[in-house]
Protein backbone atom coordinates (compact mmCIF):
# COMPACT_ATOMS: atom_id res chain seq x y z
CA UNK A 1 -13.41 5.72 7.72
CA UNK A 2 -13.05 7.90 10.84
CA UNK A 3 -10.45 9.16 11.97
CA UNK A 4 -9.93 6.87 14.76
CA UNK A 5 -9.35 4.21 12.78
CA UNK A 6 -7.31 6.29 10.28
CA UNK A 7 -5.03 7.00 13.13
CA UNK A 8 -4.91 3.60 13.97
CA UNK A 9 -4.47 2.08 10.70
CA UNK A 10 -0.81 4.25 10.37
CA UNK A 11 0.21 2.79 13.70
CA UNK A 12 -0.08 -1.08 12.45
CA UNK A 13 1.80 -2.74 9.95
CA UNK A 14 0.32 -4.30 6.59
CA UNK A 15 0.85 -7.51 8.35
CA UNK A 16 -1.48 -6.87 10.99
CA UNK A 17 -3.91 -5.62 8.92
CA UNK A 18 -4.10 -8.27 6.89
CA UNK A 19 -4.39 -10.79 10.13
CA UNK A 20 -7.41 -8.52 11.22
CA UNK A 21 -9.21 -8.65 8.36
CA UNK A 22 -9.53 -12.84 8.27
CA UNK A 23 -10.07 -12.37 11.96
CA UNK A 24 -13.49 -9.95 10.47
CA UNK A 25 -13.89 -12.55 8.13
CA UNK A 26 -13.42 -15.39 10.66
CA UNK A 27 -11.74 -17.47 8.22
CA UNK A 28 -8.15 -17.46 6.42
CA UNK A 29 -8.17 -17.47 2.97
CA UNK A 30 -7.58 -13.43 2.70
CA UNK A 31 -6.08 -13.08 -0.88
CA UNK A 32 -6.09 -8.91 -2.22
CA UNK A 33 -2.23 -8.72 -1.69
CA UNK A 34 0.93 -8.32 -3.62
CA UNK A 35 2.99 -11.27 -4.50
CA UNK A 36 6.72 -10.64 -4.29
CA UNK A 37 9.06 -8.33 -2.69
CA UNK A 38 8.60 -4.40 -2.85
CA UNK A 39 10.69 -1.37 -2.08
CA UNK A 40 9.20 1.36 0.43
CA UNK A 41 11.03 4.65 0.18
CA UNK A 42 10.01 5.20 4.15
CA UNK A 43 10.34 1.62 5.98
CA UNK A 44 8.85 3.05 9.28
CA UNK A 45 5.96 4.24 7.89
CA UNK A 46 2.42 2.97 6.77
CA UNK A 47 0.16 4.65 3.52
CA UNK A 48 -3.35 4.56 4.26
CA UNK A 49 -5.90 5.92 1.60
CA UNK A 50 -8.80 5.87 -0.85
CA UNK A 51 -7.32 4.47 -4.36
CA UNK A 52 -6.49 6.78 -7.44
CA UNK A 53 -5.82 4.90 -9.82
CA UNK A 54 -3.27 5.53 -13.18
CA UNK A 55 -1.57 3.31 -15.75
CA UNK A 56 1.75 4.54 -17.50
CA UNK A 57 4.37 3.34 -19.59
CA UNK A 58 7.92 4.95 -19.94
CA UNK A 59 9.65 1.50 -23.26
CA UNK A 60 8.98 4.04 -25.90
CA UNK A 61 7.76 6.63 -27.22
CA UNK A 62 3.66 7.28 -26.83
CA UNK A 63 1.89 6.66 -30.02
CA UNK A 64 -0.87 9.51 -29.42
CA UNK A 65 -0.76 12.79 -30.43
CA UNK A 66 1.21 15.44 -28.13
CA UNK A 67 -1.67 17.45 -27.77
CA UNK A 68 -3.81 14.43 -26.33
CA UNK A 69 -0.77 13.17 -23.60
CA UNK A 70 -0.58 16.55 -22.51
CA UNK A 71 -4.33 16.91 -21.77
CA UNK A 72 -4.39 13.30 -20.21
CA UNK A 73 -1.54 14.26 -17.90
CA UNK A 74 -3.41 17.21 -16.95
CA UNK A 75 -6.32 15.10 -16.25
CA UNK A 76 -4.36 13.06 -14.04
CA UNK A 77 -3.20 15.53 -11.76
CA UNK A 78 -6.61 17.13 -11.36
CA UNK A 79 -7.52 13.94 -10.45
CA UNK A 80 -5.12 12.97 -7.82
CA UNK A 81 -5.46 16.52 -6.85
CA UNK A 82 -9.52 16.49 -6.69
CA UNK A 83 -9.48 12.88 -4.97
CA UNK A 84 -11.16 12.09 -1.55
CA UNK A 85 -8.58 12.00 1.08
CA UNK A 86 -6.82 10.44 2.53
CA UNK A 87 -5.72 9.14 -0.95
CA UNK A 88 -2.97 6.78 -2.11
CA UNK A 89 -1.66 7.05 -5.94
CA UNK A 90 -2.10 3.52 -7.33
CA UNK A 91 -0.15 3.68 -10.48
CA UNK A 92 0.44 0.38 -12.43
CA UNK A 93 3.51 0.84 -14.60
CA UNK A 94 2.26 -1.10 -18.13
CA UNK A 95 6.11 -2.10 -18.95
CA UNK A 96 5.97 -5.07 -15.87
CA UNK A 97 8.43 -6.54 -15.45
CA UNK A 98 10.14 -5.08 -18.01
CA UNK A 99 9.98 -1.41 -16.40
CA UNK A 100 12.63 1.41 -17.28
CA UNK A 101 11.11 4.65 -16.27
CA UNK A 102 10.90 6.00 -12.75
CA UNK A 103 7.91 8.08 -12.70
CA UNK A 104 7.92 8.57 -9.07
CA UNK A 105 11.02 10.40 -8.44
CA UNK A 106 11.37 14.08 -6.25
CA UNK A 107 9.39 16.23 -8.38
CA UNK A 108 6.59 14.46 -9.11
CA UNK A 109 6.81 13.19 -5.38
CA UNK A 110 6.47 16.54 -4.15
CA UNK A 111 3.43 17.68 -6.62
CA UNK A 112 1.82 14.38 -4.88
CA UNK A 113 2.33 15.37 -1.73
CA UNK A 114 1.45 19.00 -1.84
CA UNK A 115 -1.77 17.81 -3.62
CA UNK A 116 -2.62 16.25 0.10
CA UNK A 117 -1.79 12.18 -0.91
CA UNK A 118 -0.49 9.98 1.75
CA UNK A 119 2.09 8.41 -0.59
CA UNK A 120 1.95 6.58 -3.75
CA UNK A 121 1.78 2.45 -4.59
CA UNK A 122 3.51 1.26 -7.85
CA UNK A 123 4.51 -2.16 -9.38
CA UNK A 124 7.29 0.70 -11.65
CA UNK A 125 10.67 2.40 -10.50
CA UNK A 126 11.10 5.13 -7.98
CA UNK A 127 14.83 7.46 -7.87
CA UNK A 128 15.93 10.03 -6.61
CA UNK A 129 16.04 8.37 -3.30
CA UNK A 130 18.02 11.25 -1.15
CA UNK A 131 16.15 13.64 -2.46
CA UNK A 132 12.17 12.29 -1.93
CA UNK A 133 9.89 14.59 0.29
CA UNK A 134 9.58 13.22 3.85
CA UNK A 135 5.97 11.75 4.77
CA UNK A 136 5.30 10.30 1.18
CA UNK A 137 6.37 7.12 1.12
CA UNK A 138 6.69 5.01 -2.33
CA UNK A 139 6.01 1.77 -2.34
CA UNK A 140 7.18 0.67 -5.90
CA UNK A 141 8.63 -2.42 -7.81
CA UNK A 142 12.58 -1.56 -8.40
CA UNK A 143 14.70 1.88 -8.25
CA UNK A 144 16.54 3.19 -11.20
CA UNK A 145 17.66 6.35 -12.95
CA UNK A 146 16.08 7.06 -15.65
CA UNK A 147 12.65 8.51 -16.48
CA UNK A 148 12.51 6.68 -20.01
CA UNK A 149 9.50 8.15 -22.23
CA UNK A 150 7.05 7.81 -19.37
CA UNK A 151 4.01 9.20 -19.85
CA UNK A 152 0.17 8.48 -18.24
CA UNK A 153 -2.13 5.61 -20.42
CA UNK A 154 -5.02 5.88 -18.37
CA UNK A 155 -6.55 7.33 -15.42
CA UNK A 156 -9.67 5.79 -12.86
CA UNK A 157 -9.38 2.59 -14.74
CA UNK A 158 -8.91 -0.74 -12.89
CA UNK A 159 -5.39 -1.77 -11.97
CA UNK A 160 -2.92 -4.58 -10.99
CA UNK A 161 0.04 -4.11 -8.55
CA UNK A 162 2.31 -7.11 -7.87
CA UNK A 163 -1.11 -9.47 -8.22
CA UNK A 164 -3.34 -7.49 -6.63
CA UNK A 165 -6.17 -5.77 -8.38
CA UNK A 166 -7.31 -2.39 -7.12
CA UNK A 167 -10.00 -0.43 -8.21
CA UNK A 168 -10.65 3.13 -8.03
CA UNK A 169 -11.56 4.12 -4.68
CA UNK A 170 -10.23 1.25 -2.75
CA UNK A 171 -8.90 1.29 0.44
CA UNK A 172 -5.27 0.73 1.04
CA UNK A 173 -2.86 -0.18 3.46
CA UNK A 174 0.86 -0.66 2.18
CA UNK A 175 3.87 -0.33 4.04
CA UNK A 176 7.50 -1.97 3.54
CA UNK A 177 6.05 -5.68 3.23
CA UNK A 178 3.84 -4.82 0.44
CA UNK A 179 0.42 -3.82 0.27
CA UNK A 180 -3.59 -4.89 0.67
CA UNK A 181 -7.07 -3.70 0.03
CA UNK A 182 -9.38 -3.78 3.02
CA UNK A 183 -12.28 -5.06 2.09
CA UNK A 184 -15.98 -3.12 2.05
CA UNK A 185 -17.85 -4.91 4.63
CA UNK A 186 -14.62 -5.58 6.86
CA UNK A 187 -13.78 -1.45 7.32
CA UNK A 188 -17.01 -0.84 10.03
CA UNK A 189 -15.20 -3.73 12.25
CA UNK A 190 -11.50 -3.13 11.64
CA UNK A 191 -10.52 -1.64 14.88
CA UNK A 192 -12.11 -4.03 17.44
CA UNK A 193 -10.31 -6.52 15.07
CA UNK A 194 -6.89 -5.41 15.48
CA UNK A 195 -7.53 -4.58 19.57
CA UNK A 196 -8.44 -8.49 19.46
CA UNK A 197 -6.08 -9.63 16.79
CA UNK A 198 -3.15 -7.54 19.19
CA UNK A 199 -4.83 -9.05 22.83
CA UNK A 200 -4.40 -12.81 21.40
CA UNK A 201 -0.66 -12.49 20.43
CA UNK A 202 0.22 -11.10 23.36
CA UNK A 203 -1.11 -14.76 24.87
CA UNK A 204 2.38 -16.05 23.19
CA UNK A 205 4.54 -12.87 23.13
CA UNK A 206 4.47 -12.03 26.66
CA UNK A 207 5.51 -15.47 28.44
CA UNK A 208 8.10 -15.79 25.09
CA UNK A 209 9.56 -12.50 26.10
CA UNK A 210 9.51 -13.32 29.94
CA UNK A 211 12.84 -14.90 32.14
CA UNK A 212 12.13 -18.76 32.57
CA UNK A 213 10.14 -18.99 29.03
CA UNK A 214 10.56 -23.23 29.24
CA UNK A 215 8.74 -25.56 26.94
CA UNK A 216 5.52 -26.07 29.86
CA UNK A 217 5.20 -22.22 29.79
CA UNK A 218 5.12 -22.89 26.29
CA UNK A 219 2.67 -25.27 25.70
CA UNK A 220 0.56 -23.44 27.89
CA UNK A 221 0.88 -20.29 26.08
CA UNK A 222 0.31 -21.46 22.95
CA UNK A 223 -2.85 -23.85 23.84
CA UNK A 224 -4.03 -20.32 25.32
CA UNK A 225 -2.55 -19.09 21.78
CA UNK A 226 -4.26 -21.57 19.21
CA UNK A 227 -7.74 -21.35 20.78
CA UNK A 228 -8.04 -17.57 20.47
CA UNK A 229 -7.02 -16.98 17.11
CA UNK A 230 -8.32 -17.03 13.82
C-alpha cells in the first residue's frame, strides 16, 4: 500500500470503501464486515492498517500461571510494537457478548499509540472516554468502567470482530459504521475504484442537490445513475 492510497483511504468512509471494493470485484456480494452497531471513540476519523491480532478475556480470573500471563503480555506489546505499519490492534474480547472488562481505556491507549498504531478494533469495552489520546480512535463493542481481570489469551492467532474474521496482517478500514477487510487482489485497484465509485454518485447527488431537482431531472439522473454503477 502506498502512500497515496493510504492518504486516501483516511479521507473515505468505511462505506465507501466497501462500495469500491464490489465495484473491483464487479459484483455485490462483498461480505468481510461487522454485523451490528459499534462505538468509535473519534466519529470523524477513519483507522487504516495492517492487522495485529490479540484475544483477551477480563469474566475471571486467568487460569495460567502469573509468570506465563506476564510473559504473554509482554509478548503482546512487542508485537504490536514490532508490527508493520500502519497497523490497527484487532483485539477480539473472548467474553462476547457477555464482556465486562475495558481493556482499551487511556493508558493502554496511549502505549498503542506511542508504539506508532493508527487506532485499535475490538468487539470488548473501551472507558475512559475524556481522557483517550487524540488520533487513536477505538472502535469497540460497548463502554464501561471497569477493567475486570482482563488479561491477553493469545496473540497472531485468527480472530472474529462483530462477524468478521480477520487474520493477522489484514488490511483494515473501520471508522464509526463499523469495519472491513480489503481484500488481497482488490488493494492494487482501490484508488481508481473509489475516483469511479465517487464520479458515478455524483450522477445523482449533484442534480439532487441542485434548485429545480423535479421528478424528470430525476429520472434522468438516476437512468444516468443505475447504468454506471456496480
Amino acid at each position: 500500500m502506498d502512500k497515496e492510497l493510504l492518504t486516501l483511504l483516511h479521507a473515505v468512509d468505511t462505506p465507501t470503501v466497501c462500495n469500491a471494493i464490489e465495484t473491483v470485484q464487479g459484483r455485490r456480494g462483498f461480505d468481510a464486515f461487522t454485523r451490528g452497531t459499534m462505538i468509535c471513540t473519534e466519529p470523524g476519523r477513519a483507522v487504516v492498517g495492517y492487522a495485529v491480532t490479540a484475544q483477551i478475556s477480563a469474566l475471571a480470573p486467568p487460569t495460567e500461571p502469573p509468570s506465563v500471563i506476564r510473559t504473554r503480555r509482554m509478548d503482546y506489546y512487542r508485537a504490536m510494537h514490532d508490527a508493520q505499519k500502519p497497523s490497527v490492534a484487532v483485539v477480539e474480547d473472548m467474553d462476547f457478548p457477555g464482556c465486562i472488562g475495558a481493556y482499551w481505556g487511556e493508558i493502554n491507549t496511549s502505549i498503542h499509540k506511542g508504539f506508532g498504531l493508527s487506532g485499535a478494533l475490538t468487539n470488548g469495552v473501551v472507558r475512559d472516554l475524556g481522557d483517550l489520546p487524540s488520533g487513536f480512535p477505538v472502535i469497540a463493542g460497548s463502554i464501561g468502567p471497569s477493567h475486570g481481570f482482563v488479561h491477553v489469551v493469545s496473540i497472531n492467532e485468527p480472530v472474529r470482530i462483530f462477524g468478521m474474521k480477520v487474520c493477522q496482517g489484514d488490511l483494515v478500514h473501520a471508522d464509526r459504521h463499523g469495519a472491513l477487510v480489503v481484500p488481497r487482489d482488490v488493494i492494487p485497484s482501490l484508488a481508481t475504484a473509489i475516483a469511479t465509485l465517487q464520479q458515478t454518485e455524483r450522477l445523482i447527488l449533484d442534480p439532487a442537490r441542485s434548485p429545480g431537482f423535479d421528478f424528470a431531472t430525476f429520472e434522468t439522473a438516476w437512468a444516468a445513475f443505475e447504468k454506471a454503477r456496480t
